[in-house]
N, C-alpha and C. Protein backbone atom coordinates (compact mmCIF):
# COMPACT_ATOMS: atom_id res chain seq x y z
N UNK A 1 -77.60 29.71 -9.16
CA UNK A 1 -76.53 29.40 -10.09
C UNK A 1 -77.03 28.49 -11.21
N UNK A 2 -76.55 28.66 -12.48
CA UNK A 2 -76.97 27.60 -13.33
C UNK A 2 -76.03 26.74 -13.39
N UNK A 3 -76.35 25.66 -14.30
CA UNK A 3 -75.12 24.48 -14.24
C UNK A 3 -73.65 25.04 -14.53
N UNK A 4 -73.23 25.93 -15.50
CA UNK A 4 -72.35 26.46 -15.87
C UNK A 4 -71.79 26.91 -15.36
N UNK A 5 -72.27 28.03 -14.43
CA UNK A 5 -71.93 28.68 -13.60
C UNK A 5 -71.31 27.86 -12.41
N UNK A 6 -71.99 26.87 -12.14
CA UNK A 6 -71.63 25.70 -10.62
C UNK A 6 -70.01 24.88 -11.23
N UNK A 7 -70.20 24.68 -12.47
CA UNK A 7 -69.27 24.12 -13.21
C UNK A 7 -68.16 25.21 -13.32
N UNK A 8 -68.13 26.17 -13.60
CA UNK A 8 -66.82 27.07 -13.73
C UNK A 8 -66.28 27.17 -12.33
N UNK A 9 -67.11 27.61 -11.60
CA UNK A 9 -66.85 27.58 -9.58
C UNK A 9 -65.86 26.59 -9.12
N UNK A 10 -66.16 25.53 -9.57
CA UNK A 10 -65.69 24.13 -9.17
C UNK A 10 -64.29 23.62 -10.03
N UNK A 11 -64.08 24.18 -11.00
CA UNK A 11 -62.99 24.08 -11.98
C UNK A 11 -62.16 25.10 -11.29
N UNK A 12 -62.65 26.28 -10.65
CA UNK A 12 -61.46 27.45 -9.97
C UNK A 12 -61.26 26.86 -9.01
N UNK A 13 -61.69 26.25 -8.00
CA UNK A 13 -61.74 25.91 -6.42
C UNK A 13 -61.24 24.45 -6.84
N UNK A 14 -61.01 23.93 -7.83
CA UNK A 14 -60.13 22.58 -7.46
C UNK A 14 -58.37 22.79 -8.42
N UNK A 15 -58.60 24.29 -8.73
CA UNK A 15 -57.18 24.43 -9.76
C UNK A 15 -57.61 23.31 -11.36
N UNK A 16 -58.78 23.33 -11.64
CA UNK A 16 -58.55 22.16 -13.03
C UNK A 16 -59.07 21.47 -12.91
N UNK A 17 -58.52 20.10 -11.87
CA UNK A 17 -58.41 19.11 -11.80
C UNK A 17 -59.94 18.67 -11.56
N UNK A 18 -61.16 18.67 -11.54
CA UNK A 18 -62.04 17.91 -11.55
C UNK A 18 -62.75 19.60 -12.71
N UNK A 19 -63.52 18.41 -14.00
CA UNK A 19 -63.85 19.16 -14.42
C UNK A 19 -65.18 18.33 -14.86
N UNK A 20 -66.31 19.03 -15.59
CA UNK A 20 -67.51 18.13 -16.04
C UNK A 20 -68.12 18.66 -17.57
N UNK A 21 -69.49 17.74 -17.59
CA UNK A 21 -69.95 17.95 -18.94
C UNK A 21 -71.88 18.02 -18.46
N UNK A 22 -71.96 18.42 -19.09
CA UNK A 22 -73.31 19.48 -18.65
C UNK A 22 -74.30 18.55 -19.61
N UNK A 23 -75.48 17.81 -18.93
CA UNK A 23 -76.81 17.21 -20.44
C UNK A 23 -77.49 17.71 -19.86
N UNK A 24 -78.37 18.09 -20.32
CA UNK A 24 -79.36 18.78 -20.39
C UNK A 24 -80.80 17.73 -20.65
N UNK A 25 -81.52 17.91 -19.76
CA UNK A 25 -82.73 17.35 -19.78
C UNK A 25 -84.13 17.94 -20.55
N UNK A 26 -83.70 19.12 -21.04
CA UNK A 26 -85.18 19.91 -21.24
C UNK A 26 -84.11 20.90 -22.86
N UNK A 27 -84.88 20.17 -24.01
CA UNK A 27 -86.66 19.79 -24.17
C UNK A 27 -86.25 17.77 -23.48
N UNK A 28 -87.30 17.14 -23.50
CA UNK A 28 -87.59 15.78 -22.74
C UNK A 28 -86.57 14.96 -23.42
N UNK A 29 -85.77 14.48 -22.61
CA UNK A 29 -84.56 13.25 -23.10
C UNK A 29 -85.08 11.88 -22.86
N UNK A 30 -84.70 10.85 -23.54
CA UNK A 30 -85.24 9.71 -23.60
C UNK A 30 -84.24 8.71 -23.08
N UNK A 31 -84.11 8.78 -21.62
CA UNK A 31 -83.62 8.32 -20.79
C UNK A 31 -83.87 7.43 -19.66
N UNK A 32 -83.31 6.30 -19.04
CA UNK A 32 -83.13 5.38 -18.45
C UNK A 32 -81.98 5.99 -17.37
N UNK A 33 -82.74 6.68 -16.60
CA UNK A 33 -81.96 7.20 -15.50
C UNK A 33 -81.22 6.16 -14.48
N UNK A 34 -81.86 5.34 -14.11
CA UNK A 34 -81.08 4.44 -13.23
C UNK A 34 -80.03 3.89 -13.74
N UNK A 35 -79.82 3.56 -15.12
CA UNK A 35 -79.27 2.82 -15.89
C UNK A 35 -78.13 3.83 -16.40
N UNK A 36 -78.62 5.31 -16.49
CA UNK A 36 -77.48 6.17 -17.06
C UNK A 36 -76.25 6.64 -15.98
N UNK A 37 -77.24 6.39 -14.77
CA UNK A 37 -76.54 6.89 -13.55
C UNK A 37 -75.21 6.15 -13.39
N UNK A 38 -75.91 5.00 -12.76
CA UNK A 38 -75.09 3.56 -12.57
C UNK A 38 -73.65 3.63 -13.62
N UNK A 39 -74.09 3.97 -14.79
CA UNK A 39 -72.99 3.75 -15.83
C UNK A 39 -72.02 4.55 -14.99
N UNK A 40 -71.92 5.95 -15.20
CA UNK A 40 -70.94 6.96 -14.79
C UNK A 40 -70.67 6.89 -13.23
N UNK A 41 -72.00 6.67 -12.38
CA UNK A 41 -71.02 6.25 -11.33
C UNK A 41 -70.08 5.25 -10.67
N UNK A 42 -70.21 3.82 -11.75
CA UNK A 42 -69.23 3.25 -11.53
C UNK A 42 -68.23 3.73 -12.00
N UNK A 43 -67.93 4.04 -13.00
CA UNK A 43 -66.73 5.25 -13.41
C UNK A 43 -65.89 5.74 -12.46
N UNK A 44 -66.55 6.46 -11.20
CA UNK A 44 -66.17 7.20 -10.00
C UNK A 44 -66.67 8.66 -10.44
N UNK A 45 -67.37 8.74 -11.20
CA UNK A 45 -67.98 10.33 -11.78
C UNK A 45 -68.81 10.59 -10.71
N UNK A 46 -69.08 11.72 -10.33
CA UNK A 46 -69.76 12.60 -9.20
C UNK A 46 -71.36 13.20 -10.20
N UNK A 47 -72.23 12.29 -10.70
CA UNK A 47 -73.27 13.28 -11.22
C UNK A 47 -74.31 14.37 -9.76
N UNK A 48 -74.48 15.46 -10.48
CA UNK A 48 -74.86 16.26 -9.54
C UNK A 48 -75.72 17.37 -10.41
N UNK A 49 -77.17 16.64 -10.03
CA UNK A 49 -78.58 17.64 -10.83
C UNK A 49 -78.96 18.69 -10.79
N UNK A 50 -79.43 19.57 -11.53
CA UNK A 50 -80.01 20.82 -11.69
C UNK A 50 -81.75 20.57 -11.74
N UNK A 51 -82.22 20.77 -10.55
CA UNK A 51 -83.86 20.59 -10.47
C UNK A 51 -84.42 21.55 -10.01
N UNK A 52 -85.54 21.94 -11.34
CA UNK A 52 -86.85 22.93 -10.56
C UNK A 52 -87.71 21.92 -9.84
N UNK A 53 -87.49 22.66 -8.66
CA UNK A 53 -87.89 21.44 -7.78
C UNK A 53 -89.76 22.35 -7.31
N UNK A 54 -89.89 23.33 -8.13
CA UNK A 54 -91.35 23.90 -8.20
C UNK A 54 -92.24 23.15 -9.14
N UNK A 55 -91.34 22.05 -10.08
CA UNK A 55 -92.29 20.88 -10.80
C UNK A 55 -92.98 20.33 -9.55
N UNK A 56 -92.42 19.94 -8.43
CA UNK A 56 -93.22 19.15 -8.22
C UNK A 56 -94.53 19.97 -7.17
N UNK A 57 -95.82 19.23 -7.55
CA UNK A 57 -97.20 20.36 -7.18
C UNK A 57 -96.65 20.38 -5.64
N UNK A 58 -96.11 19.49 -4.55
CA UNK A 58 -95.70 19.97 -3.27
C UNK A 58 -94.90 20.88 -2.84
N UNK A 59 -94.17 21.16 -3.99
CA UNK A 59 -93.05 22.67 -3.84
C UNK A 59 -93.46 23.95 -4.46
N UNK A 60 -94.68 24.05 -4.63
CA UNK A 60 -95.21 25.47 -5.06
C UNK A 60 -94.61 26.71 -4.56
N UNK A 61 -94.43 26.07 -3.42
CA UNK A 61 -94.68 27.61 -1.94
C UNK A 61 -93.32 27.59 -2.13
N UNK A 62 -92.50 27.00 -2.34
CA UNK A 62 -90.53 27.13 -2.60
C UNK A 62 -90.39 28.19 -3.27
N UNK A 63 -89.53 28.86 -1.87
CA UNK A 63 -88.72 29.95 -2.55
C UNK A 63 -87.40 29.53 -4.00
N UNK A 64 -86.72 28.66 -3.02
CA UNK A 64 -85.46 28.14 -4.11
C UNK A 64 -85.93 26.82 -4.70
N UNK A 65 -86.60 27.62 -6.05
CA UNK A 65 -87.30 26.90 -7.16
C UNK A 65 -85.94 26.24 -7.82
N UNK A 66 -84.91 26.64 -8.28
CA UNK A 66 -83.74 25.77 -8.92
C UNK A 66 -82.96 25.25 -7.67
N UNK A 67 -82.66 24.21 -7.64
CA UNK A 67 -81.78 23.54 -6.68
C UNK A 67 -80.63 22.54 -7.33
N UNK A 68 -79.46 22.52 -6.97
CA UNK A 68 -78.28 21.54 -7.54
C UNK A 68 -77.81 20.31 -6.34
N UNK A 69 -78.20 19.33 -6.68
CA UNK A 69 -78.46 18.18 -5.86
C UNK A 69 -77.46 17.36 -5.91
N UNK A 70 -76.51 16.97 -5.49
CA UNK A 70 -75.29 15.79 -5.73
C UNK A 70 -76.02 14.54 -5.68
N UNK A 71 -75.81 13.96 -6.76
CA UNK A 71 -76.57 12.17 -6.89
C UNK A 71 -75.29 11.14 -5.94
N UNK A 72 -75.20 10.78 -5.03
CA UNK A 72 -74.72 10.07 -4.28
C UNK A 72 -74.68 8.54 -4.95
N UNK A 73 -75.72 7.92 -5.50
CA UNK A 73 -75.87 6.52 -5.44
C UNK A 73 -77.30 5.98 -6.23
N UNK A 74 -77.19 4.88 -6.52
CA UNK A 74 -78.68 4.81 -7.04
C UNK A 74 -78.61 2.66 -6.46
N UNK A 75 -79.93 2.86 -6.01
CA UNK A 75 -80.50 1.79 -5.61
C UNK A 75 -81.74 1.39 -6.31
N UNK A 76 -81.79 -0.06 -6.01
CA UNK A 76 -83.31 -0.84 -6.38
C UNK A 76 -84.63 -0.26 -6.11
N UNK A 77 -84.71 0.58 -5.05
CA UNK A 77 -86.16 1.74 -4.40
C UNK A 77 -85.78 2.98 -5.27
N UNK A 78 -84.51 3.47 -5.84
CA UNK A 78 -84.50 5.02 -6.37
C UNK A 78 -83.13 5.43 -6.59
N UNK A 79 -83.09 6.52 -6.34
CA UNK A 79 -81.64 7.72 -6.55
C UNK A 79 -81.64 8.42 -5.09
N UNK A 80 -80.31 8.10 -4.44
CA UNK A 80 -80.04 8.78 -3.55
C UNK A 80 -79.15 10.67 -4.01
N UNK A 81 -79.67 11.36 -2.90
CA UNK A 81 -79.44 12.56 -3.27
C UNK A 81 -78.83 13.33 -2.08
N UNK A 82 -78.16 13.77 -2.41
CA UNK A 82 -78.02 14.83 -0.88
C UNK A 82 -77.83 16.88 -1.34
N UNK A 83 -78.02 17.36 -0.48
CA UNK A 83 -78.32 18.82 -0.06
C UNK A 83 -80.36 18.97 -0.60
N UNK A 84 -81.10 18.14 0.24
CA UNK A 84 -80.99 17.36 1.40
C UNK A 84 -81.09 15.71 1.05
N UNK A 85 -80.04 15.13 2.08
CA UNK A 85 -80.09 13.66 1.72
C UNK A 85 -81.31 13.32 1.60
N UNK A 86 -81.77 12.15 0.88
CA UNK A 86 -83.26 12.07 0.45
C UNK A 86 -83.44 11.02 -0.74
N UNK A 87 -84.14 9.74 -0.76
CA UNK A 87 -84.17 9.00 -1.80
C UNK A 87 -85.29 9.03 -2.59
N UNK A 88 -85.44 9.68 -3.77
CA UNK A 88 -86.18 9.80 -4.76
C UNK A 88 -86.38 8.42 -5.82
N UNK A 89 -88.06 8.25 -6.43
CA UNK A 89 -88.04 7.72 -7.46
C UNK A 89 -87.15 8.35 -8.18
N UNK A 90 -87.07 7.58 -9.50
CA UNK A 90 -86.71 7.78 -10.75
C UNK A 90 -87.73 8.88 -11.61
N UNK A 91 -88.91 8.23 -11.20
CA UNK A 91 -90.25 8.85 -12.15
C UNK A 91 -89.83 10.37 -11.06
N UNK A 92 -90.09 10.79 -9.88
CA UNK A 92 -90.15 12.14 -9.60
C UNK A 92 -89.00 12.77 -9.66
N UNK A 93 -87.60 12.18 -9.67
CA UNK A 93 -86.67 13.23 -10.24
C UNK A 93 -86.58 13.14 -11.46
N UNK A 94 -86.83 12.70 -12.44
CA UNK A 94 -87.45 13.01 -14.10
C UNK A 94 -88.29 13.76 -14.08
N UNK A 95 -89.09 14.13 -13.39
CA UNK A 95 -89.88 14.61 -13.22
C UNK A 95 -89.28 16.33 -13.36
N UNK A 96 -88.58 16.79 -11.97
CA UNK A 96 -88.36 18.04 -12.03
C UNK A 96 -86.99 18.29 -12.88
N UNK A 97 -86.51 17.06 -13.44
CA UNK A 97 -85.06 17.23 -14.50
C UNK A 97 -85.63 17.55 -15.57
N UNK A 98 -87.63 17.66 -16.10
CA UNK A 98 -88.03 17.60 -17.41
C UNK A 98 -88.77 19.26 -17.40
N UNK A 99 -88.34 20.07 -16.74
CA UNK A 99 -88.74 21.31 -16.24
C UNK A 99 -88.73 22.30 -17.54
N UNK A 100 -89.77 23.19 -18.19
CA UNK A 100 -89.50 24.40 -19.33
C UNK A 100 -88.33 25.74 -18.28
N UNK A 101 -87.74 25.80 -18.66
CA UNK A 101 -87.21 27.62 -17.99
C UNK A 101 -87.69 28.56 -17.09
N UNK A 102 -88.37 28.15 -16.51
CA UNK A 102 -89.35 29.16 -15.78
C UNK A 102 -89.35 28.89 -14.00
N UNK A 103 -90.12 30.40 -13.36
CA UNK A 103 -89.79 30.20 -12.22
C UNK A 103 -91.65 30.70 -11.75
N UNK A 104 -91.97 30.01 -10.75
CA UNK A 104 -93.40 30.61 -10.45
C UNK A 104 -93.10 31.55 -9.46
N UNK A 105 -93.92 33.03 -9.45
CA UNK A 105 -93.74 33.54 -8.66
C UNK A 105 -95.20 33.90 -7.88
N UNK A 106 -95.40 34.09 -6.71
CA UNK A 106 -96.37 33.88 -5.86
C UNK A 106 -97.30 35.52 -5.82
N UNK A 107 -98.45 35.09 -6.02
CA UNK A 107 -99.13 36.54 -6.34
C UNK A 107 -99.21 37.48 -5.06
N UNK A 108 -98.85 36.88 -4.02
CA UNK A 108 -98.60 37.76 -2.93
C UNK A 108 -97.39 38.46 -2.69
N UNK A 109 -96.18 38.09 -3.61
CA UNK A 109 -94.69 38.64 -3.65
C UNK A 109 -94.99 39.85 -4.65
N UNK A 110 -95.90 39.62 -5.64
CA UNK A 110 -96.23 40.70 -6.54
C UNK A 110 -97.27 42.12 -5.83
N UNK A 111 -98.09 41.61 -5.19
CA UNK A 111 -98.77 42.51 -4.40
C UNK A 111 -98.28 43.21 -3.53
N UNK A 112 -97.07 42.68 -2.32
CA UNK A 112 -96.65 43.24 -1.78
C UNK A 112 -95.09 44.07 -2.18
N UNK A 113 -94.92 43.99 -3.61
CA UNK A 113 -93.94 44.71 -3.79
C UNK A 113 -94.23 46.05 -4.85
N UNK A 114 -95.62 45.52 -5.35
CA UNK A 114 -96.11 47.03 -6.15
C UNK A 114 -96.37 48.03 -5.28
N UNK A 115 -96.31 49.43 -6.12
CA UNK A 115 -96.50 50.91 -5.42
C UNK A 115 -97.13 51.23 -6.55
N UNK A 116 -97.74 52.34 -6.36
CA UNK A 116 -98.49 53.23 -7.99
C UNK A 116 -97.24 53.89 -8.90
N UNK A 117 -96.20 53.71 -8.02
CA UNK A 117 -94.78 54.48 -8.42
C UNK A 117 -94.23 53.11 -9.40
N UNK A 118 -94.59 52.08 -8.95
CA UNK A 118 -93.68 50.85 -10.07
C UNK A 118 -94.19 51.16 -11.61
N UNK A 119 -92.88 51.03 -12.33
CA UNK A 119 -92.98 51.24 -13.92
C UNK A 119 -92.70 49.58 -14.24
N UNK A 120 -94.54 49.07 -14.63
CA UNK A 120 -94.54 48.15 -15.16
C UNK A 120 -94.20 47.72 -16.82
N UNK A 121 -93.82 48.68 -17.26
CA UNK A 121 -93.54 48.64 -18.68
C UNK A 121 -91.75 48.20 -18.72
N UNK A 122 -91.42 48.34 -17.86
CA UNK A 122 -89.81 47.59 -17.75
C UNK A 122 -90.11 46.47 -17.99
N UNK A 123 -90.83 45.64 -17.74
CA UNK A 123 -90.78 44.00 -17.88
C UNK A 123 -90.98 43.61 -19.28
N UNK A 124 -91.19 44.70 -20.26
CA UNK A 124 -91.24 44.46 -21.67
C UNK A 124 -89.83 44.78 -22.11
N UNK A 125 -89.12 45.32 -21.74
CA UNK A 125 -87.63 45.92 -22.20
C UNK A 125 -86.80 44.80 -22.22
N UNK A 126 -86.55 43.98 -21.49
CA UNK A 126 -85.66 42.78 -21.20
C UNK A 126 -85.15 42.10 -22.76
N UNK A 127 -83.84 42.21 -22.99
CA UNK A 127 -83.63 41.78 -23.96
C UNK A 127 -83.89 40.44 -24.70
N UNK A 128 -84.25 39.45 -23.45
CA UNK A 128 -84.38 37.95 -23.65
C UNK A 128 -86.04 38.30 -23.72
N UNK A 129 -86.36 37.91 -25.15
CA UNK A 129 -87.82 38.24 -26.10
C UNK A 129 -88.71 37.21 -25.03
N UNK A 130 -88.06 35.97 -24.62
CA UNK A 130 -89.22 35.15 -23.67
C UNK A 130 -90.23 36.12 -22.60
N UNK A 131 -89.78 37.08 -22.26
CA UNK A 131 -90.45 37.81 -21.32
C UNK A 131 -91.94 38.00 -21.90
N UNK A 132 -91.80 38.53 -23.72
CA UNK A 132 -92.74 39.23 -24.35
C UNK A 132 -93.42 37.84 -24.32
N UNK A 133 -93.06 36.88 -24.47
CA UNK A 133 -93.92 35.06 -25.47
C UNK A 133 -94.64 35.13 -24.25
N UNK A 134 -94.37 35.05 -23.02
CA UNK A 134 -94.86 34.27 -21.43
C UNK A 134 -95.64 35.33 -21.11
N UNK A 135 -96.13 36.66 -21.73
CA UNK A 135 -96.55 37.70 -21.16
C UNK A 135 -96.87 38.04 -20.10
N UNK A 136 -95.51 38.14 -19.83
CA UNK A 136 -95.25 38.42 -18.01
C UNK A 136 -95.99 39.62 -17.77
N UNK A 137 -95.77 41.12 -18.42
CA UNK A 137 -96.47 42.19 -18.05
C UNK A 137 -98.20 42.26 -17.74
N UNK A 138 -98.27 41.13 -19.26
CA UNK A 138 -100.02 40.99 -18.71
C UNK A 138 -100.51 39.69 -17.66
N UNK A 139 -100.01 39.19 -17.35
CA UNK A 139 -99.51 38.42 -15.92
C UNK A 139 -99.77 39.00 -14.75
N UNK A 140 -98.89 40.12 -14.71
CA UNK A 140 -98.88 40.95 -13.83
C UNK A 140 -99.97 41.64 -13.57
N UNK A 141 -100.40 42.58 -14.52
CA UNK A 141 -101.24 43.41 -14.46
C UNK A 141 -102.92 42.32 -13.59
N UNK A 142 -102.91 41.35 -14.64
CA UNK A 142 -104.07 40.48 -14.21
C UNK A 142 -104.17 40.26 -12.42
N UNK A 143 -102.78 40.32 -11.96
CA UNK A 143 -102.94 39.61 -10.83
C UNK A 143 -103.08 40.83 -9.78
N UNK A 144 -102.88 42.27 -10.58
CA UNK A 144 -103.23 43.33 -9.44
C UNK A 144 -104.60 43.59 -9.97
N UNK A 145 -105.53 43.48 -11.05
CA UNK A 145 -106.55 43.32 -11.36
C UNK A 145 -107.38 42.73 -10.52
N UNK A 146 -107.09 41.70 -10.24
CA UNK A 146 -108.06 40.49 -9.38
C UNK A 146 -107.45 41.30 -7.62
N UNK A 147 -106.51 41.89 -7.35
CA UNK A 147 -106.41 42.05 -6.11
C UNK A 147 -107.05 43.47 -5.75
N UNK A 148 -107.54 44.00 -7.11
CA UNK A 148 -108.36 45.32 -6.96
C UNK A 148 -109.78 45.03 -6.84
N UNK A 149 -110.64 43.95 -7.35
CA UNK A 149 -111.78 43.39 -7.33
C UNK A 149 -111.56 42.82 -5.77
N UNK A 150 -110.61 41.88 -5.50
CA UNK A 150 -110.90 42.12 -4.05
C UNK A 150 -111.48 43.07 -2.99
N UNK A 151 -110.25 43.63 -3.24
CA UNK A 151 -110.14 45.02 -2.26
C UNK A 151 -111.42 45.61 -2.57
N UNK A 152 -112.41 46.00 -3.63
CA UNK A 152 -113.33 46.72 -4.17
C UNK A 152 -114.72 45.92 -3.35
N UNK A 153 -114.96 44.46 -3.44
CA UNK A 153 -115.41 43.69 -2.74
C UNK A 153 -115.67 43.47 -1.52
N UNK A 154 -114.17 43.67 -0.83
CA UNK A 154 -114.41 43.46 0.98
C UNK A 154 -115.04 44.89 1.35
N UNK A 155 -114.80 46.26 0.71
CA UNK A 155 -115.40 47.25 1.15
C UNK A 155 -117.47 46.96 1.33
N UNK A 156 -117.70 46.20 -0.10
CA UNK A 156 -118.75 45.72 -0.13
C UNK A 156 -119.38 44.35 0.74
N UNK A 157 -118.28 43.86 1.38
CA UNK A 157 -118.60 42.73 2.14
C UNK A 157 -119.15 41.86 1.20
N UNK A 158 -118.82 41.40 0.06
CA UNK A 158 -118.82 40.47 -1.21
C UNK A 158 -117.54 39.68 -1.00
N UNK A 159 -117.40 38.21 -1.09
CA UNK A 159 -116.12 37.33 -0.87
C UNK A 159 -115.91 37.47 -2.29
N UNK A 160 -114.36 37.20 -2.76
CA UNK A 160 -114.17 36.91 -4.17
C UNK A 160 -112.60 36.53 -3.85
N UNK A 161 -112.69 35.15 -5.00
CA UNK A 161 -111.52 34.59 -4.69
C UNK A 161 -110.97 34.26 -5.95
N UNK A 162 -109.51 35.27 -5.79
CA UNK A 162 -108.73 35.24 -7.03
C UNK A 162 -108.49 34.10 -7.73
N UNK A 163 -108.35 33.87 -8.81
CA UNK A 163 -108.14 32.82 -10.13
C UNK A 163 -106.58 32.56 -10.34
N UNK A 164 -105.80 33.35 -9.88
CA UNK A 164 -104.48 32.87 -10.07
C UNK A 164 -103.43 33.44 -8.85
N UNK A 165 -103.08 32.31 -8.46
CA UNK A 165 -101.86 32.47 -7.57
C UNK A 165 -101.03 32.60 -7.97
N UNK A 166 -100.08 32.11 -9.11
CA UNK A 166 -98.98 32.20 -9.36
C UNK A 166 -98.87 32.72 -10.91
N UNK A 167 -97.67 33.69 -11.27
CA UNK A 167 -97.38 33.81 -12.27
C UNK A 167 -96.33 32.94 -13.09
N UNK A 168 -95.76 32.86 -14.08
CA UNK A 168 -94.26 32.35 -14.61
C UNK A 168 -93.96 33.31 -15.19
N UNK A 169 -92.35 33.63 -14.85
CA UNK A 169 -91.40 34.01 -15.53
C UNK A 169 -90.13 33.09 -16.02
N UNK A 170 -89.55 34.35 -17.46
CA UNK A 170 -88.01 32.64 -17.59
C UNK A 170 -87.46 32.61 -16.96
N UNK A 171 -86.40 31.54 -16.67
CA UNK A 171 -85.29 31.29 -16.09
C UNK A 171 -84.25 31.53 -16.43
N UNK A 172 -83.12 31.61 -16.31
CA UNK A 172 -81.62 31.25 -16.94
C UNK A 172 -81.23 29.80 -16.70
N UNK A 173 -81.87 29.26 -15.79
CA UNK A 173 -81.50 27.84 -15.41
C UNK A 173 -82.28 26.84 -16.75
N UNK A 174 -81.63 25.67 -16.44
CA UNK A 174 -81.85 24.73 -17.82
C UNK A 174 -81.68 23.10 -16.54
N UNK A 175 -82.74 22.48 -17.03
CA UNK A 175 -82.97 21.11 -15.72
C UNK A 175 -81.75 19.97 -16.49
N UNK A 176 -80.79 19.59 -15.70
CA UNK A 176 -80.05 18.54 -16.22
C UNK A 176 -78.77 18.14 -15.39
N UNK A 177 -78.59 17.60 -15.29
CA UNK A 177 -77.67 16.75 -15.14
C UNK A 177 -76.06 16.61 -15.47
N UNK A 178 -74.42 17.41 -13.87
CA UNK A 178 -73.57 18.03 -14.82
C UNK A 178 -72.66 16.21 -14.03
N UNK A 179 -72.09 15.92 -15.00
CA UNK A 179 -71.19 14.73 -14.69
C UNK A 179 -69.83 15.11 -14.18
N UNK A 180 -69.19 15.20 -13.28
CA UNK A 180 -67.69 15.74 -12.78
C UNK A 180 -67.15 14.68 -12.52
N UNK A 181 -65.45 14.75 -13.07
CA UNK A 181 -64.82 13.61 -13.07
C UNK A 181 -63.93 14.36 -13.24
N UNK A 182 -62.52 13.87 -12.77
CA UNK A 182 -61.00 13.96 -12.68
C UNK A 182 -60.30 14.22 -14.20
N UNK A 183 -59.84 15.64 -13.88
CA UNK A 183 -59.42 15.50 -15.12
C UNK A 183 -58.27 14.78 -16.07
N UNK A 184 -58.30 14.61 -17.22
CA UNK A 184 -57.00 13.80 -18.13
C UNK A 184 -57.50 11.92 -17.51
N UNK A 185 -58.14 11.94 -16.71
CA UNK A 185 -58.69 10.56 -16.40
C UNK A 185 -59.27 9.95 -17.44
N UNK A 186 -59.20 8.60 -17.22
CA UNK A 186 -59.89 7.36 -18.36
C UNK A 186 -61.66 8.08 -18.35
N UNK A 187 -62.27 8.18 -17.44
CA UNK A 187 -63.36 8.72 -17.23
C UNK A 187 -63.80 9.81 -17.95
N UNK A 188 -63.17 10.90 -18.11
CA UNK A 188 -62.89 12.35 -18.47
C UNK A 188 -62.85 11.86 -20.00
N UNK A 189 -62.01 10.95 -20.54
CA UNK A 189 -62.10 10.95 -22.03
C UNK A 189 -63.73 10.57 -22.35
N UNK A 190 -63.96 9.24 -21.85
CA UNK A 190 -65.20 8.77 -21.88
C UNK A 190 -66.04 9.95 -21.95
N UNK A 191 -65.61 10.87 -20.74
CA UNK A 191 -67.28 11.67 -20.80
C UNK A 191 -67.06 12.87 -22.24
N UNK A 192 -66.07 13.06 -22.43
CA UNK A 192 -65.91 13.72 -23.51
C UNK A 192 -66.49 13.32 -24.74
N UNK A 193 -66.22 11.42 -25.03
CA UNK A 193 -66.65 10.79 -26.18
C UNK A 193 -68.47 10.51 -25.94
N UNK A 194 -68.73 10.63 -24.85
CA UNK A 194 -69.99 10.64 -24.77
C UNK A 194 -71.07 11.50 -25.63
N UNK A 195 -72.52 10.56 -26.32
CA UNK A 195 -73.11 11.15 -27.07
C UNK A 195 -73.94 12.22 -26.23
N UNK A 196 -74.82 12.92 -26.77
CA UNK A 196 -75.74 13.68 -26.04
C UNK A 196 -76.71 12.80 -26.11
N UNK A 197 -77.65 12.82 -24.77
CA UNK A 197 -78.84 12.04 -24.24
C UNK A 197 -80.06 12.65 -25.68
N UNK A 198 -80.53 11.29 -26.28
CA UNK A 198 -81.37 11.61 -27.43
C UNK A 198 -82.85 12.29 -27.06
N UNK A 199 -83.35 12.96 -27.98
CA UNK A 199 -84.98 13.46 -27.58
C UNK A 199 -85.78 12.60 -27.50
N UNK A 200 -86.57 12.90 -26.96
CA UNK A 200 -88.21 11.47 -26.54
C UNK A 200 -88.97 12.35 -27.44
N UNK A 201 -89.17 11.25 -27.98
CA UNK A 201 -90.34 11.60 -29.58
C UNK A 201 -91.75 11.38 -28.67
């Protein structure tokens, strides 16, 4: 789900009454997270993050590269989080809140889903032009390239060890941060009059 999407869900399933405002972290915001938090959650605002949580180099192997995290609390050690409860720096959830659009996908999901029958020229059709910039098709191709030099290799009893594990493709997801608060509330105006989080030069 992207933020929007989590945000419309939550506006049907409460009839209205709790509604939010979506910042966006990416391109890089110049932010004081502990300090931005704190603000709105004394408020009684519910912030609740949108993280590629494949930023960080220990979540490579993650299937569910976008994750939406409810911020519970923030303390002197970090930011408490839950789905899964868990207290993060500041620096590592900036970290995956400062994420480009993209999702890594694992060169063994690509290997084991090609046939000689797959029409790799679909991945150029996609109306969203990022496909063509990230050149996913030649991505692709590279990574059954290197798994054909394999294969060509072990017949020869020659080791050879591929150069890329992972590809990127875009996302629809966007890393940030959606604020939910009660609607027609003192809070709710606030978050309305609220500026957008400025760019880091």
């Amino acid at each position: 789900l992207t933020a929007q999407q989590l945000l419309n869900r939550i506006e049907i399933i409460t009839n209205g009454s709790i509604v939010g405002r979506f910042f966006p972290f990416w391109p890089t915001r110049d932010v004081d997270l502990i300090h931005w938090l704190s603000h709105w959650i004394a408020k009684g605002a519910v912030p609740v993050a949108l993280l590629n949580i494949q930023k960080v180099p220990d979540n490579h192997h993650k299937l569910d590269m976008w994750q939406h995290q409810m911020i519970h609390g923030v303390a002197p050690r970090g930011i408490l989080l839950r789905n899964p409860i868990e207290l993060q720096t500041p620096q590592r959830l900036y970290e995956q809140l400062t994420s480009d659009s993209q999702i890594l996908i694992r060169r063994y999901d690509i290997i084991q889903r090609y046939t000689p029958q797959t029409n790799l020229c679909q991945l150029t059709k996609f109306n969203d032009t990022t496909w063509r910039k990230m050149n996913v098709l030649g991505q692709v191709v590279n990574v059954l390239r290197e798994e054909k030099q394999v294969n060509d290799n072990e017949v020869r009893g020659v080791y050879y060890r591929p150069s890329v594990n992972y590809i990127r493709i875009p996302s629809s997801c966007v890393p940030g941060i959606t604020i939910y608060v009660r609607r027609y509330s003192q809070t709710h105006k606030d978050l309305l009059d609220a500026a957008e989080l400025p760019f880091k030069s």
